[in-house]
Structures are given as structure tokens and as C-alpha cells.
PDB file of N, CA and C in Angstrom:
ATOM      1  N   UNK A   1    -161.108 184.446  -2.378  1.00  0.00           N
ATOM      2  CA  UNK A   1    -161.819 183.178  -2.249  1.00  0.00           C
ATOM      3  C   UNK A   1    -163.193 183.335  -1.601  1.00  0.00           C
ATOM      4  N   UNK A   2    -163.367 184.500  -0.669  1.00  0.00           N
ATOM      5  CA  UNK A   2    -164.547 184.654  -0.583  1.00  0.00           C
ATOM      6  C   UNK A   2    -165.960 184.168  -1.523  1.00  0.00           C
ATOM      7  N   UNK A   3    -165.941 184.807  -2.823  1.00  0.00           N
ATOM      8  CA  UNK A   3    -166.305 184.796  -3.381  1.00  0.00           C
ATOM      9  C   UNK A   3    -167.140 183.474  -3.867  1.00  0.00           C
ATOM     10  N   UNK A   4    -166.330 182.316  -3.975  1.00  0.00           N
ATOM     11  CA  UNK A   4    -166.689 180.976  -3.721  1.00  0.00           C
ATOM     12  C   UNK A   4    -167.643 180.548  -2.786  1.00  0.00           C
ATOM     13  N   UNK A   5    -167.706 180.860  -1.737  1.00  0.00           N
ATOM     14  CA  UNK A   5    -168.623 181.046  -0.561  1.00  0.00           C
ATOM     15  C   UNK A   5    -170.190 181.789  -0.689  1.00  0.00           C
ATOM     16  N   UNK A   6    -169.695 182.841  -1.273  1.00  0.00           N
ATOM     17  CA  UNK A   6    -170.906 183.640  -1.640  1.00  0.00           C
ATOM     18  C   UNK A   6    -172.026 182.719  -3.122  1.00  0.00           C
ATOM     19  N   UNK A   7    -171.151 182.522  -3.659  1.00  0.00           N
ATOM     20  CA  UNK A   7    -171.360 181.962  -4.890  1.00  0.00           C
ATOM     21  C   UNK A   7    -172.742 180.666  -4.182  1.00  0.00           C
ATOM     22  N   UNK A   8    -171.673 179.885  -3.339  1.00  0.00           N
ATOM     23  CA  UNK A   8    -172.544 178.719  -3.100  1.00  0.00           C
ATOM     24  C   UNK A   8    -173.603 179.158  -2.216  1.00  0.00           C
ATOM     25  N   UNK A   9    -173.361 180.288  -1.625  1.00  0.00           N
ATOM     26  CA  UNK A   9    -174.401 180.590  -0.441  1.00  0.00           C
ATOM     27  C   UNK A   9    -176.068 180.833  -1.384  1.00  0.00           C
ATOM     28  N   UNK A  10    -175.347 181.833  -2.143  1.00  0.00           N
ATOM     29  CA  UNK A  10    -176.218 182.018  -3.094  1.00  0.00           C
ATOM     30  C   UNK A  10    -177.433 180.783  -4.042  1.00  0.00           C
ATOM     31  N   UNK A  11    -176.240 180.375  -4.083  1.00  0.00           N
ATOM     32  CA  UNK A  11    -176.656 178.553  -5.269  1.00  0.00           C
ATOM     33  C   UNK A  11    -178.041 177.763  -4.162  1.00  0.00           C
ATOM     34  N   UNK A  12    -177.324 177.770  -2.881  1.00  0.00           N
ATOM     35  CA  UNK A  12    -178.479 176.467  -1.748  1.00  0.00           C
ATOM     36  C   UNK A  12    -179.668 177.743  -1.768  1.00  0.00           C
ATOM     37  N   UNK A  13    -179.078 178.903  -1.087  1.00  0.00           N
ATOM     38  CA  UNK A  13    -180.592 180.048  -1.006  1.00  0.00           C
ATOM     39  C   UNK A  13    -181.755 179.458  -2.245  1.00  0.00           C
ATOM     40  N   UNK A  14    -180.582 179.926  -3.575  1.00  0.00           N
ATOM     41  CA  UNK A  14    -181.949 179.772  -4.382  1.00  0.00           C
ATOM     42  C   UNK A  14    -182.881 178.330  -4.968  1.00  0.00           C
ATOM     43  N   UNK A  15    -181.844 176.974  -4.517  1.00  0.00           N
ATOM     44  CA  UNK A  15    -182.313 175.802  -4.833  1.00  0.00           C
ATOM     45  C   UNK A  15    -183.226 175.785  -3.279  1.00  0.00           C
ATOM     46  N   UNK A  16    -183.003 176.352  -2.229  1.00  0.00           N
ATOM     47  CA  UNK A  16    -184.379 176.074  -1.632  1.00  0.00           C
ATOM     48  C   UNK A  16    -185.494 176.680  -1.886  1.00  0.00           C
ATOM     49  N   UNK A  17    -185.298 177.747  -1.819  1.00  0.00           N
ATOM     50  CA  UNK A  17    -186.582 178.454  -3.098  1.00  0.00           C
ATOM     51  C   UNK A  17    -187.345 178.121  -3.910  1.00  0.00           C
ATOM     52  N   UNK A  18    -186.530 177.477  -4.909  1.00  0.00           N
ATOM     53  CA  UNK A  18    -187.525 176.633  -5.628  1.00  0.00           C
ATOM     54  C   UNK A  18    -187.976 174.961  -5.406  1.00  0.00           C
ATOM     55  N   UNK A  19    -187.149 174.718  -4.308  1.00  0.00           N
ATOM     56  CA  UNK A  19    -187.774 173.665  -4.083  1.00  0.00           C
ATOM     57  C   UNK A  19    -188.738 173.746  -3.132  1.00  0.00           C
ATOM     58  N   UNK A  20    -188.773 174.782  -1.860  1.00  0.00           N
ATOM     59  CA  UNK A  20    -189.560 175.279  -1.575  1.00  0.00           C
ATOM     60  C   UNK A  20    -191.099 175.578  -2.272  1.00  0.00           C
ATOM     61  N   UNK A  21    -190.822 176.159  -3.183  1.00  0.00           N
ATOM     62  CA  UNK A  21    -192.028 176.850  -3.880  1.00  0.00           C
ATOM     63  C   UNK A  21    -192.659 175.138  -4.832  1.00  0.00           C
ATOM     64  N   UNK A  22    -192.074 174.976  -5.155  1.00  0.00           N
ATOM     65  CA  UNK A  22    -192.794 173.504  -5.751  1.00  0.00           C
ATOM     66  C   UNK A  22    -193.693 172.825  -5.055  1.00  0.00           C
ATOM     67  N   UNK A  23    -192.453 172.624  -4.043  1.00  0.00           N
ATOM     68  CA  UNK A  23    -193.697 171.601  -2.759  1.00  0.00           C
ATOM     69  C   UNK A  23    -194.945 172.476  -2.288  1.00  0.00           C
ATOM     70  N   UNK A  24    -194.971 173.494  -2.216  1.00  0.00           N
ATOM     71  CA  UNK A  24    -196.122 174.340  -1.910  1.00  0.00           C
ATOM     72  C   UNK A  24    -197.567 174.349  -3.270  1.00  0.00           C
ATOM     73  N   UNK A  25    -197.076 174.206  -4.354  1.00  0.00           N
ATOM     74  CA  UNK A  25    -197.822 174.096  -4.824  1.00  0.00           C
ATOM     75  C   UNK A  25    -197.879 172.828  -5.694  1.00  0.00           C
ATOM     76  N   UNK A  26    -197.525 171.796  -4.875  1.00  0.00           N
ATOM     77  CA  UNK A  26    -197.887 170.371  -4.926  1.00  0.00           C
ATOM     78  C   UNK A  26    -198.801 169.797  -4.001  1.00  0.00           C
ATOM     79  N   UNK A  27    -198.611 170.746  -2.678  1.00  0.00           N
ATOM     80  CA  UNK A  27    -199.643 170.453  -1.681  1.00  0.00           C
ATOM     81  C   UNK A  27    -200.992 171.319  -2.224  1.00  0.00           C
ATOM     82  N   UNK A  28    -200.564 172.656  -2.721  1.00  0.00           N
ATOM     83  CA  UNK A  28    -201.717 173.070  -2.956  1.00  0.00           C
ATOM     84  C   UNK A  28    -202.703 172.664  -4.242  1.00  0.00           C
ATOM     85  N   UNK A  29    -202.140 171.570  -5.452  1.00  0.00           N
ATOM     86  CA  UNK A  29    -202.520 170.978  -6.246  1.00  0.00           C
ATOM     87  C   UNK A  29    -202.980 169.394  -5.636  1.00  0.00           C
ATOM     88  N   UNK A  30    -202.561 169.114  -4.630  1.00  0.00           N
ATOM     89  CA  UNK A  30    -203.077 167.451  -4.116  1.00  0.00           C
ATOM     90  C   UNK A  30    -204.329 167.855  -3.131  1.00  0.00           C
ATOM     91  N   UNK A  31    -204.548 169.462  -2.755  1.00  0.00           N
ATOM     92  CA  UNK A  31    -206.018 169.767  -2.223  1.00  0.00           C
ATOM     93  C   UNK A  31    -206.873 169.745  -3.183  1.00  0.00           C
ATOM     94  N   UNK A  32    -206.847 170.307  -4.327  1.00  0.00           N
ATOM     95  CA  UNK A  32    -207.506 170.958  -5.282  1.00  0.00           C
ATOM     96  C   UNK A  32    -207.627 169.892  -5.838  1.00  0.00           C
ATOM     97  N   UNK A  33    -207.421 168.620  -5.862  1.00  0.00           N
ATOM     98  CA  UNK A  33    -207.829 167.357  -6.150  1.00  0.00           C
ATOM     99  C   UNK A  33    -208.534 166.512  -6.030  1.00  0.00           C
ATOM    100  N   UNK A  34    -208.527 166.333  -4.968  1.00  0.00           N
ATOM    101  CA  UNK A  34    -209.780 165.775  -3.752  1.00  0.00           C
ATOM    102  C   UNK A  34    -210.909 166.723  -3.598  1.00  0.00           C
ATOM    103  N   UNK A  35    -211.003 168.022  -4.521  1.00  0.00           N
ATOM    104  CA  UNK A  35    -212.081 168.747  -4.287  1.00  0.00           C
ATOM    105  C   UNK A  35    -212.806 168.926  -5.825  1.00  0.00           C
ATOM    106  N   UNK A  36    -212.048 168.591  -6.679  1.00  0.00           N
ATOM    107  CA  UNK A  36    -212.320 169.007  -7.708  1.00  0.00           C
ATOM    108  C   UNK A  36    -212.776 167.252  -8.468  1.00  0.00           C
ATOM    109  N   UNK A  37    -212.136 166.065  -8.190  1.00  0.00           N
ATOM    110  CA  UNK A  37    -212.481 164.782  -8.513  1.00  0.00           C
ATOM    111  C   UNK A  37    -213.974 163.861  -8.168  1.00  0.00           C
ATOM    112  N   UNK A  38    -215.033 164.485  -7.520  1.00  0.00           N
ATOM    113  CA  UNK A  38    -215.959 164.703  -7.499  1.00  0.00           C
ATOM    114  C   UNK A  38    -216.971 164.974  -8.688  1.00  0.00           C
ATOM    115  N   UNK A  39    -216.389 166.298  -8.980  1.00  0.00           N
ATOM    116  CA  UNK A  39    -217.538 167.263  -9.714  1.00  0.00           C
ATOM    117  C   UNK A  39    -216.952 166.812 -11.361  1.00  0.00           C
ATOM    118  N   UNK A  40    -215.475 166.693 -11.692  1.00  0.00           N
ATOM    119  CA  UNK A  40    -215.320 165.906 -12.827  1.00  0.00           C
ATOM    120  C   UNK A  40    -215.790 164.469 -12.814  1.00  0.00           C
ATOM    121  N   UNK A  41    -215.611 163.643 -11.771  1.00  0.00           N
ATOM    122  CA  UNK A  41    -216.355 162.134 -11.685  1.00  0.00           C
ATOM    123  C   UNK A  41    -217.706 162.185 -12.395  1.00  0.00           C
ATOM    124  N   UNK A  42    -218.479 163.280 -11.625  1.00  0.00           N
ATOM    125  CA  UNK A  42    -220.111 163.485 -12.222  1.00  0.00           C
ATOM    126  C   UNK A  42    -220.449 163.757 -13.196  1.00  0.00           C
ATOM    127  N   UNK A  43    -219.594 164.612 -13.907  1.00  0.00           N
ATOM    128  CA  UNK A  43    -220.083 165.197 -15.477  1.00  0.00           C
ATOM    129  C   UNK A  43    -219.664 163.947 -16.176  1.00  0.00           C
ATOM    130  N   UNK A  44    -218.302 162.816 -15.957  1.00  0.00           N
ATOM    131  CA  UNK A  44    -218.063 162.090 -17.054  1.00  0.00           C
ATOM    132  C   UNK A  44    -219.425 161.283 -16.955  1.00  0.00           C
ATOM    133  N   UNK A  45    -220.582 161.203 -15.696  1.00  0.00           N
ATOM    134  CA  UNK A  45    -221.110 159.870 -15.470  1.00  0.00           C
ATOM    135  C   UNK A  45    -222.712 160.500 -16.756  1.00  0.00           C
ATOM    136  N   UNK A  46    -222.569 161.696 -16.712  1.00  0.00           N
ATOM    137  CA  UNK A  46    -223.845 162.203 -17.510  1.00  0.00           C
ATOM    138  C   UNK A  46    -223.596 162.109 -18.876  1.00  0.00           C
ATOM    139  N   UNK A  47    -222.344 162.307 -19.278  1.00  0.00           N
ATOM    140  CA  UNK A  47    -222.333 162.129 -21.021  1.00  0.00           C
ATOM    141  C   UNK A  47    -221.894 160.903 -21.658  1.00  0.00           C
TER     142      UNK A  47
END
């Protein structure tokens, strides 16, 4: 029965991982937003 244990230990490790890794590059896509919505704002205002 071990095994069951391992199984799930395994299962949360890797669902934080990727939920981990998402949110990281959700924060790092909601910077890159506010930096980048600017310089697209300007080009739509020229053509």
C-alpha cells in the first residue's frame, strides 16, 4: 500500500509545479504588459 502514498505524493509534487510555474509566468506576462501597452498604444495612434 505504500505505493498509493507515493503515487499521490508524487501527483500534489507535480500539480504544484505546474501550478507553480503558470503563476510565474502570469506575473511575468502582467509585467510585460504594462510595459509593452504603451509602445503598441502609439503605433495603433500613427496608422
Amino acid at each position: 500500500m505504500w505505493y498509493f502514498a507515493w503515487i499521490l505524493g508524487i501527483g500534489v509534487a507535480l500539480g504544484f509545479g505546474i501550478i507553480n510555474a503558470m503563476w510565474l509566468e502570469a506575473e511575468v506576462f502582467s509585467r510585460d504588459d504594462g510595459r509593452a501597452a504603451p509602445a503598441s498604444h502609439a503605433g495603433s495612434r500613427r496608422s
